[in-house]
Protein backbone atom coordinates (compact mmCIF):
# COMPACT_ATOMS: atom_id res chain seq x y z
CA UNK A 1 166.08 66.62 -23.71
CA UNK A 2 166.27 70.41 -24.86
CA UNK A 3 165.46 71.21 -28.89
CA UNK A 4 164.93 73.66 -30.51
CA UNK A 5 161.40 75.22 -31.34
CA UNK A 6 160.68 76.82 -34.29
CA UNK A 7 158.09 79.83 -34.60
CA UNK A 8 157.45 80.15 -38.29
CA UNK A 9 155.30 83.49 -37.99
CA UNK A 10 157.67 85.72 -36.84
CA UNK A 11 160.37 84.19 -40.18
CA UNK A 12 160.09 87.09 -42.46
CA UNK A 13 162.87 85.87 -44.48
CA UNK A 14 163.12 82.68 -43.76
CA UNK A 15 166.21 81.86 -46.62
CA UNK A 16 167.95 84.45 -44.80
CA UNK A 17 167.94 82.46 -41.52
CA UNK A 18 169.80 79.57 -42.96
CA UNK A 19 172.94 81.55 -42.78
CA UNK A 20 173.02 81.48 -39.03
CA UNK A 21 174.44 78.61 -37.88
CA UNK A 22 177.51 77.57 -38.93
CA UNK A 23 176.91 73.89 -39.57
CA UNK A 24 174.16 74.68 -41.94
CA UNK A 25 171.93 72.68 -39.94
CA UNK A 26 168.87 75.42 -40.80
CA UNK A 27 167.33 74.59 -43.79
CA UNK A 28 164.31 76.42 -45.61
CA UNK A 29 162.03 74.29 -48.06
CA UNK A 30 159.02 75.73 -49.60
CA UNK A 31 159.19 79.24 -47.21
CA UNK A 32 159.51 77.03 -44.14
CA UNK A 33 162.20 76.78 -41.39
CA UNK A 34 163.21 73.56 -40.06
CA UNK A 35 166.93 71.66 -38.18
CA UNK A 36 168.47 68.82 -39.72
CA UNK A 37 170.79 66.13 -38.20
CA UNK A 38 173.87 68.64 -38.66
CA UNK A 39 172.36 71.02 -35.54
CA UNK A 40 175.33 71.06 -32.48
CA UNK A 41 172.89 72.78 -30.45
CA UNK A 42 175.37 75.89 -30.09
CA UNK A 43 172.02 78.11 -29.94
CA UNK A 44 173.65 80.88 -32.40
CA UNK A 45 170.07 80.92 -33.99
CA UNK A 46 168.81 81.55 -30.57
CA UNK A 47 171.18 84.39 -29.86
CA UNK A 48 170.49 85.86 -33.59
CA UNK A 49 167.26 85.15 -34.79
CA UNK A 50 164.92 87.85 -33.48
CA UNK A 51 162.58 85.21 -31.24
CA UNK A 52 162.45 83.09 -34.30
CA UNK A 53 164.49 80.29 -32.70
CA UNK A 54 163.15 79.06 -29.36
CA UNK A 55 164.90 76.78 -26.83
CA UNK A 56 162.54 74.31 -25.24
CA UNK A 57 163.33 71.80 -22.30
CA UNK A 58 161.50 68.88 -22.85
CA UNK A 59 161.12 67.11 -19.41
CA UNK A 60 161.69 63.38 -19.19
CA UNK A 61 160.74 60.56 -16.62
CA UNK A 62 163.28 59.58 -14.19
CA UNK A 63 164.35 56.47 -12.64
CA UNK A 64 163.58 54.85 -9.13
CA UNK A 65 167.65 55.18 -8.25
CA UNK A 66 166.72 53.56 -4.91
CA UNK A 67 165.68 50.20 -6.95
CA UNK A 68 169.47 50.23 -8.68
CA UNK A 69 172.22 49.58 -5.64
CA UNK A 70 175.87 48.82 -6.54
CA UNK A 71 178.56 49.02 -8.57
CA UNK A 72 179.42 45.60 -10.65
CA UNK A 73 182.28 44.42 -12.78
CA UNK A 74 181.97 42.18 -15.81
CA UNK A 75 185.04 39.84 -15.43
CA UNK A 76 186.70 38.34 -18.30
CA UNK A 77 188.38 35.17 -18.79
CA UNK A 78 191.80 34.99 -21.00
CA UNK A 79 193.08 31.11 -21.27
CA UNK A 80 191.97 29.90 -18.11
CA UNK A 81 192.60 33.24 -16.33
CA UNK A 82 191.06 36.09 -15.06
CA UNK A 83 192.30 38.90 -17.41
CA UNK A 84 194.09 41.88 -15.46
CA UNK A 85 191.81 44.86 -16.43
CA UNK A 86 189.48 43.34 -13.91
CA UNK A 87 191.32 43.51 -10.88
CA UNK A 88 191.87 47.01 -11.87
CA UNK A 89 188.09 47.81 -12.35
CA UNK A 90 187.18 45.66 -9.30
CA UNK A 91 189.79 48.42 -7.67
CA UNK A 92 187.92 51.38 -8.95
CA UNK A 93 184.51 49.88 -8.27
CA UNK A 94 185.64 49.33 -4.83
CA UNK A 95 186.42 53.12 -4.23
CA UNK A 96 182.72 54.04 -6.04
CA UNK A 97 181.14 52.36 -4.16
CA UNK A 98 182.59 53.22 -0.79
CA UNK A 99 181.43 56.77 -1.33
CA UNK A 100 177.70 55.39 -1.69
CA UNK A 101 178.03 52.95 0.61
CA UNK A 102 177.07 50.26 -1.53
CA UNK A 103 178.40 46.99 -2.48
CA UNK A 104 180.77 45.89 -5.29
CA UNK A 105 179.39 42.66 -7.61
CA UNK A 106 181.07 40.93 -9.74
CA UNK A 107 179.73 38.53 -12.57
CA UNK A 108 181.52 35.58 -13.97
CA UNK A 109 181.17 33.82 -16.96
CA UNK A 110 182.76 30.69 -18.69
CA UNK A 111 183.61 27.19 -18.71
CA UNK A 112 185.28 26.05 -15.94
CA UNK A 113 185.85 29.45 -14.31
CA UNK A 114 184.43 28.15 -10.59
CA UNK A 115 187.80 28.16 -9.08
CA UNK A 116 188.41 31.54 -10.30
CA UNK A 117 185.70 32.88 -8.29
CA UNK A 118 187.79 33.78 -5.14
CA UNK A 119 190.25 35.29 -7.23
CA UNK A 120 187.31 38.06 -7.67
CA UNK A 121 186.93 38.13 -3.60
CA UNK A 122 190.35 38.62 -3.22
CA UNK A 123 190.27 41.98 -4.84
CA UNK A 124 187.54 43.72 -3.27
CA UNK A 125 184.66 42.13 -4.66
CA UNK A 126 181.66 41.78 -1.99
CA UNK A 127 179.60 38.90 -4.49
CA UNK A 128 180.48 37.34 -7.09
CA UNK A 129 177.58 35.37 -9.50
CA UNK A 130 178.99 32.57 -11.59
CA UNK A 131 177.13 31.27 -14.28
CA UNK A 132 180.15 27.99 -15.03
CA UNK A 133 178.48 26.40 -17.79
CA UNK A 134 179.60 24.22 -20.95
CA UNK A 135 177.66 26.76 -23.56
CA UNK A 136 180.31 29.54 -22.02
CA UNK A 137 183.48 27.77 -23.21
CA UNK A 138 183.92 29.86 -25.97
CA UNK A 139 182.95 33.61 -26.13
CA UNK A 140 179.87 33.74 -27.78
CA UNK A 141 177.78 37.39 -27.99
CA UNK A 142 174.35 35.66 -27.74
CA UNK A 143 174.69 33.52 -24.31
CA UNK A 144 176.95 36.03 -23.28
CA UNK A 145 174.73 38.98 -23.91
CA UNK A 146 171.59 36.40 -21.99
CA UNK A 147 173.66 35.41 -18.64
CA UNK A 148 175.09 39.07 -17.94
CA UNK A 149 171.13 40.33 -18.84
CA UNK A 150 170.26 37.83 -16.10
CA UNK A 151 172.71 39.24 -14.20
CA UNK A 152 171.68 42.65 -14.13
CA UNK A 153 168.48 41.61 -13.47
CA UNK A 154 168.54 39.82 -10.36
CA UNK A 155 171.51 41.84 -8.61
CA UNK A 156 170.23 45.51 -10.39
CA UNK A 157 173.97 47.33 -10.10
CA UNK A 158 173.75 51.39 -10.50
CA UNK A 159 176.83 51.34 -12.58
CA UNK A 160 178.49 48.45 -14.62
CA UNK A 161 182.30 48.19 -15.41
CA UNK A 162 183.72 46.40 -18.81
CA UNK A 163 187.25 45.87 -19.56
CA UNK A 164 187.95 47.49 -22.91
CA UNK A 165 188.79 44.47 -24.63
CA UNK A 166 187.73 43.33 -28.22
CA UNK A 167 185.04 41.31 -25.61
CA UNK A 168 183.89 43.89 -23.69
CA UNK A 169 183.60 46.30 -26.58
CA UNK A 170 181.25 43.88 -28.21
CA UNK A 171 179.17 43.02 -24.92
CA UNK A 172 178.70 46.52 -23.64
CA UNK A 173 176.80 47.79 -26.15
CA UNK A 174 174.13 44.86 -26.65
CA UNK A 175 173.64 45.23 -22.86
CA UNK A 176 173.40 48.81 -22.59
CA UNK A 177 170.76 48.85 -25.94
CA UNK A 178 168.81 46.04 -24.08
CA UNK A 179 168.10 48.48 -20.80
CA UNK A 180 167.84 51.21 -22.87
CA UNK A 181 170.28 53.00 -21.57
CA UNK A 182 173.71 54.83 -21.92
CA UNK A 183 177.04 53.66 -22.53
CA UNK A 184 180.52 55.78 -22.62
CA UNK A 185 183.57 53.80 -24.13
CA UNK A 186 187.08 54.16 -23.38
CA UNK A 187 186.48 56.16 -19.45
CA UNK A 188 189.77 57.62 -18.90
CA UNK A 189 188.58 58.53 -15.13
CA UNK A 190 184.74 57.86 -13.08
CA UNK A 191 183.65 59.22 -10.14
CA UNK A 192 180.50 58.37 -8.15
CA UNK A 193 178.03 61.24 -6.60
CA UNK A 194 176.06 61.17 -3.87
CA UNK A 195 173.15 60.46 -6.14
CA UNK A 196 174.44 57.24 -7.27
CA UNK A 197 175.41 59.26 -10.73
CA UNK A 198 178.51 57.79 -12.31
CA UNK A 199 180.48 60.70 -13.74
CA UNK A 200 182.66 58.78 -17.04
CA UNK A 201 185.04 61.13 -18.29
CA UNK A 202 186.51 60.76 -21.52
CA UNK A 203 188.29 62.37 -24.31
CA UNK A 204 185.95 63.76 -27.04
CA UNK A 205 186.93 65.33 -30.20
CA UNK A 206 189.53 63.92 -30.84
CA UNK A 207 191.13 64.19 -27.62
CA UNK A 208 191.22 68.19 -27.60
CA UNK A 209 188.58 67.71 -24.91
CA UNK A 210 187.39 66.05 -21.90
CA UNK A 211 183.86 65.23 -22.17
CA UNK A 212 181.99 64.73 -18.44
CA UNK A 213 179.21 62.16 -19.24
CA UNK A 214 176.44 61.41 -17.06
CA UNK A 215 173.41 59.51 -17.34
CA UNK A 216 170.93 60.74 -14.36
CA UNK A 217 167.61 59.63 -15.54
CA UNK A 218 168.52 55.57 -16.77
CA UNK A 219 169.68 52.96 -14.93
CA UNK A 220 172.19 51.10 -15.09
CA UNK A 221 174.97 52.93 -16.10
CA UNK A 222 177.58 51.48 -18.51
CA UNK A 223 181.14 52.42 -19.02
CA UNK A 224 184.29 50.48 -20.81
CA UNK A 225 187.12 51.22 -19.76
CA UNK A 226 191.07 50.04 -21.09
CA UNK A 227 193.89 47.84 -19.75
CA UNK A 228 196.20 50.05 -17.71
CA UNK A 229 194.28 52.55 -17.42
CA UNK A 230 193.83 52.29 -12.89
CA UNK A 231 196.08 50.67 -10.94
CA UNK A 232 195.29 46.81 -9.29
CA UNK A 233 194.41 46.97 -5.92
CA UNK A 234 196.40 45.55 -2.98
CA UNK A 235 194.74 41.78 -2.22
CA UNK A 236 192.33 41.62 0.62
CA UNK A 237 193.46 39.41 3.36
CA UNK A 238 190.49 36.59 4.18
CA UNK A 239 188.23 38.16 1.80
CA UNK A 240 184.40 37.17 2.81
CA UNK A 241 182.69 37.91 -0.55
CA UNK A 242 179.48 35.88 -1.20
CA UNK A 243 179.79 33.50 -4.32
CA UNK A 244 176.68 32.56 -5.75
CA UNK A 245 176.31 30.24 -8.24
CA UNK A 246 173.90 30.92 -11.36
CA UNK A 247 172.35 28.61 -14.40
CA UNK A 248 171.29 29.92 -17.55
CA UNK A 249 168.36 28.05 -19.10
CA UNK A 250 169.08 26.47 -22.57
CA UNK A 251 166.81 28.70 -24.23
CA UNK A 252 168.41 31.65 -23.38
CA UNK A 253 171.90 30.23 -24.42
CA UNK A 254 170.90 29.57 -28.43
CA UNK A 255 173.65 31.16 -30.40
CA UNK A 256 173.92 31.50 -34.38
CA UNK A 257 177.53 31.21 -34.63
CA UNK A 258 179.11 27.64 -34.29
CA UNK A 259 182.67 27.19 -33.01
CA UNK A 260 184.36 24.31 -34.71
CA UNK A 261 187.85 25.00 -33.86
CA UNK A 262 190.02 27.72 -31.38
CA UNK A 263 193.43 27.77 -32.36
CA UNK A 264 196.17 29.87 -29.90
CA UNK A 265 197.10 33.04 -31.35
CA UNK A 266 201.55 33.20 -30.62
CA UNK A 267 201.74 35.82 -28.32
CA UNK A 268 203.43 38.91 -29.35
CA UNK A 269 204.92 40.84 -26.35
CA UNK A 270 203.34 44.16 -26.29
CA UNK A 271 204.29 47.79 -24.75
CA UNK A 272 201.62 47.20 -22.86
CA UNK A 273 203.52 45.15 -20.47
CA UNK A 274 206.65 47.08 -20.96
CA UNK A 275 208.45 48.35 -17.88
CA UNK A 276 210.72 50.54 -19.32
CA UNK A 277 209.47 52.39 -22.59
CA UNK A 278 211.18 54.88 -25.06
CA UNK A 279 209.03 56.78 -26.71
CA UNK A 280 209.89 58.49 -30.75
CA UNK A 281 207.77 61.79 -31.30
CA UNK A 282 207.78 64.70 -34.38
CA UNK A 283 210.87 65.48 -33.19
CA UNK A 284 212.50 62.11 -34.83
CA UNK A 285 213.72 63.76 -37.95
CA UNK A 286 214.16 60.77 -39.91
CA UNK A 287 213.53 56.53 -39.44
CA UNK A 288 216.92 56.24 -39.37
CA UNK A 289 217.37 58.04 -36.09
CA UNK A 290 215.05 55.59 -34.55
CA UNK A 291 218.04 53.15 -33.94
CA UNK A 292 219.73 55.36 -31.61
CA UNK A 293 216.23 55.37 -29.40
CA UNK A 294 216.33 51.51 -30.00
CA UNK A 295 219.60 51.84 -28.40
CA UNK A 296 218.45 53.11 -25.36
CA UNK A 297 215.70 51.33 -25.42
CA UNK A 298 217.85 48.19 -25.23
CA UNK A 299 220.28 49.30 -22.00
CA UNK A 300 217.28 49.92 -20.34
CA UNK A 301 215.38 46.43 -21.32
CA UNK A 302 212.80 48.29 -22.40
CA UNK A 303 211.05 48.32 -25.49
CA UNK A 304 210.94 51.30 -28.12
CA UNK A 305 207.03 53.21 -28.72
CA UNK A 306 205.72 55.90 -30.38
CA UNK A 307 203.35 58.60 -31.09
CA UNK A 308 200.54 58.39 -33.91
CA UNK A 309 202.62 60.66 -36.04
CA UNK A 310 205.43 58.06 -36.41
CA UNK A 311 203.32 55.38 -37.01
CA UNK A 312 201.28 56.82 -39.68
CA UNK A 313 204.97 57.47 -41.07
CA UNK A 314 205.58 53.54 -41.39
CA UNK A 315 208.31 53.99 -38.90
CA UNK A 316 207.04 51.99 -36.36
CA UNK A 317 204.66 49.51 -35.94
CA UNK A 318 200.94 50.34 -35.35
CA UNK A 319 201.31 47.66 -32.30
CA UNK A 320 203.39 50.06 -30.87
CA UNK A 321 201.62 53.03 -30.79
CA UNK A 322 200.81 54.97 -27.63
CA UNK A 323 197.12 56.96 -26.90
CA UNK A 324 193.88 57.22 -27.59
CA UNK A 325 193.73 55.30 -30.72
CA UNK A 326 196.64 52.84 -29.76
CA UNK A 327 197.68 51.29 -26.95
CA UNK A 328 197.92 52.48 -22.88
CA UNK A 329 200.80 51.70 -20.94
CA UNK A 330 201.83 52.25 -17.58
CA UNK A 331 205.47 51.62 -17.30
CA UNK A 332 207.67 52.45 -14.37
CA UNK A 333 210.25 54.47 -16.87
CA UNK A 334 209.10 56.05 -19.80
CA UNK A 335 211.48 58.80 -21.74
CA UNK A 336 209.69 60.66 -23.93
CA UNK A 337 211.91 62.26 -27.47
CA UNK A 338 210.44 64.44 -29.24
CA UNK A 339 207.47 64.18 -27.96
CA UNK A 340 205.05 67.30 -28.03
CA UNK A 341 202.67 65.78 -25.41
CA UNK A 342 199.24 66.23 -27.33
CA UNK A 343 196.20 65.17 -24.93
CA UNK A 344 195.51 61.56 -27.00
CA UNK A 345 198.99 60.90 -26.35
CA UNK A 346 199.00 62.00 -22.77
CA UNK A 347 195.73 59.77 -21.90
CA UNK A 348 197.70 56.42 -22.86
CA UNK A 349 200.48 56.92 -20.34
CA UNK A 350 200.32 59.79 -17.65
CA UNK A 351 199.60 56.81 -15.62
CA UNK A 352 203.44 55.86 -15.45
CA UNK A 353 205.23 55.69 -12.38
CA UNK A 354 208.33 57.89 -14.12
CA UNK A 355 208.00 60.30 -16.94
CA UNK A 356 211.07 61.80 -18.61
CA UNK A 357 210.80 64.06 -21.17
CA UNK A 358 213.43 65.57 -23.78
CA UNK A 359 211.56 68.34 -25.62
CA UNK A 360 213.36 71.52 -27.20
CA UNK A 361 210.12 73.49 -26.97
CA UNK A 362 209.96 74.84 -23.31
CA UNK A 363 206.42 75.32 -23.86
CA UNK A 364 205.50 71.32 -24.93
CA UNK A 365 202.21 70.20 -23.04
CA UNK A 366 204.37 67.25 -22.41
CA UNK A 367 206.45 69.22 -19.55
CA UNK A 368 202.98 69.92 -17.74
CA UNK A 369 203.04 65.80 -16.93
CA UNK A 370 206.83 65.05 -16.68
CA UNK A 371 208.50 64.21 -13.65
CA UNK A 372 211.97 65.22 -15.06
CA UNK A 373 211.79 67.39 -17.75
CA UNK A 374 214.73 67.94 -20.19
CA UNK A 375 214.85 71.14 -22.12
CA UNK A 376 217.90 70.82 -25.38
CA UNK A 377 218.18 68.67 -28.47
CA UNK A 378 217.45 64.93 -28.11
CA UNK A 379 220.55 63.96 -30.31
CA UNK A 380 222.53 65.52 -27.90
CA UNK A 381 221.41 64.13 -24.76
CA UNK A 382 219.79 60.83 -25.91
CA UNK A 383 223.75 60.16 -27.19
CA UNK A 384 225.22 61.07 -24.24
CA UNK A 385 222.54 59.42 -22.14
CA UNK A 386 223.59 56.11 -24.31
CA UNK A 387 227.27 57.05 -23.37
CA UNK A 388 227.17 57.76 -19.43
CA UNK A 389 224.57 54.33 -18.99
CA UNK A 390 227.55 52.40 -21.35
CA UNK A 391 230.23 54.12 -19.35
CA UNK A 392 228.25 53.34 -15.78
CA UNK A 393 227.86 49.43 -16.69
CA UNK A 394 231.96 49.35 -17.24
CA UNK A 395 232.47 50.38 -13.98
């Protein structure tokens, strides 16, 4: 890892030096220089400080990437089925792998879940491990964490795929922590070198960028990934995939939390599964105005979103929100109103299969994704819109 070196006898003034970075990550205690947690590494003290700021590469051991083959998916288990984000991650891992050459594995955990195995074969998966046991009922971290550990170390996977879930986002981590290696949440897009390198690319910053991740010298690599975010793969006609069927020893399955009772949570339908979605921006002038996008909404039988602006508003509910820090759809309509098209918004639906967008900016980010793009005043054409649909239906 690179730092930064400090060479104290050339500091003439070394209270002067604190002024050169702009996160005021130089400090000077008792005449002497030294970084604090704050440094960004933007090496402005490098540039600036007259040879008293040194860059130093610090070379680290690799890994034996030979030893690490694959790419496997964690599946999850939702009420006695196989949750949808991983067919789509079985889909991705599929076309990884294919550029290494290398197999796609996928692990299986629960109570009961046997019969679900071919499900996983169906889908592209070359092996699937299934560790069916009683303990694995109900999700609990600690056997959870123990059978996919076992996992990992019998098969040894390059890369590892999690659904984003509350489940996933609880497993990854403990996994990645116990190989000592790194994780990146939320992957908007991966790619696979020739090296076996899994490039994650995510937003960073709050979205304003898109931060290329790698992790070259650890093995394996982790990555979450949300619902919706790649498409399910076509089924494989008479898959062949090997299904191999695991144990965990009761040792490893101790837990410290005790289920006495799972109740069913009523299911709230969710833009998530939306096909047709209409979607409020800034340019909503008032809540009020919202009922004329709920109208359209409804002669579409589609269901009404919006951006983070309108939810921090209390104009809509947080369940409804679309990006980064709400939810990702991937509808086959979705008509954008107002929308400006910031990048967290953009990375929770430019997967849809239509985008309309009614903007009066002709310069909204939003146009640069659009299919159709609408130039004018959205309580113009969102009324007539309503009106020729209304007008249509009466014919």
């Amino acid at each position: 890892m690179p730092h930064i070196v400090i060479h104290q006898e050339k500091a003439a003034d070394p209270q002067a030096l604190t002024g050169l970075c702009p996160f005021g990550a130089i400090e000077a205690v008792d005449g002497k220089l030294s970084i604090n947690s704050a440094c960004r590494m933007c090496r402005n003290c490098i540039k600036r400080g007259n040879g008293v700021f040194e860059l130093a590469e610090e070379s680290a051991p690799g890994v034996d990437k030979s030893a690490w083959r694959g790419v496997a998916v964690i599946a999850e288990v939702e009420e006695g089925a196989i949750h949808p984000v991983t067919f789509e991650l079985i889909g991705k891992a599929k076309e990884l792998a294919a550029k290494v050459k290398q197999p796609v594995f996928a692990l299986l955990i629960g109570s009961g879940v046997s019969p679900l195995a071919p499900r996983l074969a169906e889908y592209g998966a070359d092996e699937i491990r299934v560790y069916d046991q009683e303990v694995f009922r109900y999700f609990r971290i600690e056997p959870f964490t123990a059978a996919a550990e076992d996992f990992i170390r019998k098969v040894r996977p390059s890369a590892i795929l999690v659904g984003g879930t509350p489940a996933g986002r609880s497993l990854a981590p403990r996994l990645a922590a116990r190989f000592r290696t790194g994780l990146t949440a939320d992957c908007t897009k991966l790619d696979m070198s020739e090296t076996t390198d899994l490039d994650q690319i995510r937003p960073a910053y709050g979205g304003n960028i898109m931060a290329h991740i790698n992790t070259p010298r650890h093995r394996p690599q982790f990555a979450t990934v949300r619902y919706k975010i790649f498409p399910i793969p076509p089924k494989t006609p008479n898959p062949g995939a090997r299904i191999v069927r695991e144990e965990l020893p009761p040792e490893k399955c101790v837990s410290g939390i005790e289920v006495l009772q799972a109740e069913l949570k009523e299911r709230v339908r969710g833009i998530e599964d939306a096909e047709v979605i209409v979607a409020a921006g800034r340019g909503v002038r008032k809540p009020e105005d919202l009922a004329m996008l709920q109208e359209l909404a409804d002669l579409l039988d589609g269901r009404l979103a919006g951006t983070r602006a309108v939810v921090e508003a209390g104009w809509i509910d947080g369940r409804c929100q679309i990006g980064l820090s709400g939810r990702t759809v991937k509808p086959k309509l979705i008509i954008t109103c107002g929308v400006s098209g910031a990048i967290q918004f953009v990375a929770g639906m430019n997967g849809s299969e239509k985008i309309v967008a009614i903007n009066t900016d002709p310069e909204a980010p939003i146009f640069n994704i659009a299919h159709i793009g609408i130039c004018g005043d959205l309580y113009k054409i969102v009324p007539d819109l309503i009106e020729k649909i209304k007008r249509a239906r009466e014919e």
